[in-house]
Protein backbone atom coordinates (compact mmCIF):
# COMPACT_ATOMS: atom_id res chain seq x y z
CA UNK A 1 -0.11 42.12 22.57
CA UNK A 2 -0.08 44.43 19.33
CA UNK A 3 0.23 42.18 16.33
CA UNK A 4 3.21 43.84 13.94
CA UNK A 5 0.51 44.06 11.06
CA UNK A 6 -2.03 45.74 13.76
CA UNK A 7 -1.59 49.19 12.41
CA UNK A 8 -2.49 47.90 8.67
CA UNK A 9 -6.37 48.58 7.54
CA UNK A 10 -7.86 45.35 6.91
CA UNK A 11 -8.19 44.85 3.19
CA UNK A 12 -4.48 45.16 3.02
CA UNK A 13 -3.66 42.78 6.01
CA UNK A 14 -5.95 40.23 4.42
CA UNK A 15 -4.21 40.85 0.83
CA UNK A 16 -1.47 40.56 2.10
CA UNK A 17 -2.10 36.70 4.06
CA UNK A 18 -3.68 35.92 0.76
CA UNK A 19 -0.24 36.53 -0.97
CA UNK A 20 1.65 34.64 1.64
CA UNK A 21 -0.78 32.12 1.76
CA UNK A 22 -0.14 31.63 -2.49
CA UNK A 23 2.91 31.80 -2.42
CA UNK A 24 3.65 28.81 0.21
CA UNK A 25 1.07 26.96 -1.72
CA UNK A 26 3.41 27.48 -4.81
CA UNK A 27 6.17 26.52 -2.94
CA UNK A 28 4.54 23.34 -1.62
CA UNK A 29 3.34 22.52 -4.90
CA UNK A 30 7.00 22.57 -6.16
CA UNK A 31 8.03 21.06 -3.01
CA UNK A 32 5.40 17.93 -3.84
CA UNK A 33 6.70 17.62 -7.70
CA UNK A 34 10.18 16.97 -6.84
CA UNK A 35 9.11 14.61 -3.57
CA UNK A 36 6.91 12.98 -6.25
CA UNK A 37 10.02 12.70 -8.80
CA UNK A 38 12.84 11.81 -6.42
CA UNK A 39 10.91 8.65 -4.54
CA UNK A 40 10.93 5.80 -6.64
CA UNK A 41 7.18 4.04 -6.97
CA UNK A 42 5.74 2.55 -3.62
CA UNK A 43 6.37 -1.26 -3.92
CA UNK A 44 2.87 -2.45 -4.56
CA UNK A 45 2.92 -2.78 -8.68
CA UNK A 46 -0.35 -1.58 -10.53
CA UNK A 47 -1.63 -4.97 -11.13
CA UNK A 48 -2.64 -6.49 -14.79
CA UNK A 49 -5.93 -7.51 -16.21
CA UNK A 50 -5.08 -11.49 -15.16
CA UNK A 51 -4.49 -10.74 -11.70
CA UNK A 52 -7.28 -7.86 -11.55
CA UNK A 53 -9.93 -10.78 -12.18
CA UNK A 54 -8.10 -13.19 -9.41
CA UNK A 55 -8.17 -10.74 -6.87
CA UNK A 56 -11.82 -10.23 -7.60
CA UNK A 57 -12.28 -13.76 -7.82
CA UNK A 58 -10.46 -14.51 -4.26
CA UNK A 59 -12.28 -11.41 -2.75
CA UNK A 60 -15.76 -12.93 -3.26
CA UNK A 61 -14.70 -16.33 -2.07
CA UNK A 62 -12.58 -15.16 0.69
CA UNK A 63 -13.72 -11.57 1.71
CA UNK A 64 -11.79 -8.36 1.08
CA UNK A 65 -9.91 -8.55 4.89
CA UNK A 66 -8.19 -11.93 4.23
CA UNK A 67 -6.21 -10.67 1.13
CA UNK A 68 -2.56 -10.36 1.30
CA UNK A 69 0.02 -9.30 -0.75
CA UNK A 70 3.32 -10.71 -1.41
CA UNK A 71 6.37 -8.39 -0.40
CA UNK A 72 9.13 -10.68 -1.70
CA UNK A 73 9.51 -13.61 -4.22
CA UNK A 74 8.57 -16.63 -2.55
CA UNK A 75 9.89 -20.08 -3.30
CA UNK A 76 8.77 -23.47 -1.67
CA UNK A 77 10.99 -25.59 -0.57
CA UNK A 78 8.76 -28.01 0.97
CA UNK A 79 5.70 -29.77 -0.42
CA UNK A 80 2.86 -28.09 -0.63
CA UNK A 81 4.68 -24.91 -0.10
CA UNK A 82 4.17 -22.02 -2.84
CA UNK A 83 6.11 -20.27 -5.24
CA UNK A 84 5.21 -16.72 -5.70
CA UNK A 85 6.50 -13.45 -7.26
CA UNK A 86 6.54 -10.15 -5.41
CA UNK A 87 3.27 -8.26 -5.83
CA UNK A 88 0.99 -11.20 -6.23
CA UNK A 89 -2.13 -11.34 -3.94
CA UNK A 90 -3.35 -14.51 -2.07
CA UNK A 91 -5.92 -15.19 0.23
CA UNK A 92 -5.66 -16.07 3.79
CA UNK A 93 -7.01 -19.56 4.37
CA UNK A 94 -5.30 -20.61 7.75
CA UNK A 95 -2.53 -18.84 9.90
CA UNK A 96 -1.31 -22.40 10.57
CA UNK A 97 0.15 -25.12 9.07
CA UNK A 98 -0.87 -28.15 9.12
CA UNK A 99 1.76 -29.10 12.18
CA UNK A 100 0.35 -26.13 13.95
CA UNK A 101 3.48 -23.96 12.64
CA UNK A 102 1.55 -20.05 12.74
CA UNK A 103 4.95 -18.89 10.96
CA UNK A 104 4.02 -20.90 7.62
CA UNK A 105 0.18 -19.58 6.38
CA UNK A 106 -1.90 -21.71 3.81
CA UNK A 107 -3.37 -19.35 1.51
CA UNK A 108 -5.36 -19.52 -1.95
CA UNK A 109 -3.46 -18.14 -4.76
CA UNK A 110 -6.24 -17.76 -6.72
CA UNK A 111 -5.95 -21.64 -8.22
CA UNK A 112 -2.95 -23.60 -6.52
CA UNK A 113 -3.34 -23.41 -2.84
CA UNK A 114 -0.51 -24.05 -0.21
CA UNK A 115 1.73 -22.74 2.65
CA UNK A 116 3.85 -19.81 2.32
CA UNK A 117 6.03 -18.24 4.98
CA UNK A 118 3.78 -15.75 7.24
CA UNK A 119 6.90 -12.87 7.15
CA UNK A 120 6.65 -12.12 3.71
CA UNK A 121 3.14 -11.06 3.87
CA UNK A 122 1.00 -7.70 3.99
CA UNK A 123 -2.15 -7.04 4.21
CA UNK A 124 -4.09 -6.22 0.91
């Protein structure tokens, strides 16, 4: 089958894919600025110094693959249950509670350990 740009010599053709080629770039590039200024931030919050060192802290004590992160405040009800803000990381100890529940985990919150409810939890 003839292409429709078949007849062109080649320096043109290729000038002339080069030029399309810019100008979707531009328009992708434009496209990406307003994606990036229309979404609001991804949930996970950059995290401060304080919480920098306890995640570095729980990672060498716990290993990088146990570390979750907390998708929605958190507060205990029960004892030994945690209270914990949105964002924060904790460390995986047990995906069980101690009455063999897997829906409440015990985790290390980088000091106070304790149970928190298995749904509001993502993988660090």
């Amino acid at each position: 089958p003839q292409m429709p740009h078949g007849h062109m010599p080649l320096p043109s053709f290729w000038k002339m894919v080069e030029d399309t080629l810019q100008q979707s770039g531009a328009q992708l590039r434009t496209f990406c600025q307003t994606f990036e200024t229309v979404t609001p931030s991804p949930v996970i919050q950059p995290l401060n110094p304080a919480e920098e060192r306890k995640v570095l802290s729980l990672v060498s004590k716990h290993g990088p693959d146990k570390l979750y992160q907390v998708t929605s405040n958190i507060s205990g009800s029960k004892d030994l249950d945690l209270t914990l803000q949105r964002g924060q990381i904790v460390a995986l100890l047990q995906s069980v509670d101690t009455k063999g529940n897997t829906s409440r985990w015990l985790v290390d919150a980088g000091g106070p350990r304790g149970f928190v409810p298995a749904g509001k939890l993502q993988p660090y």
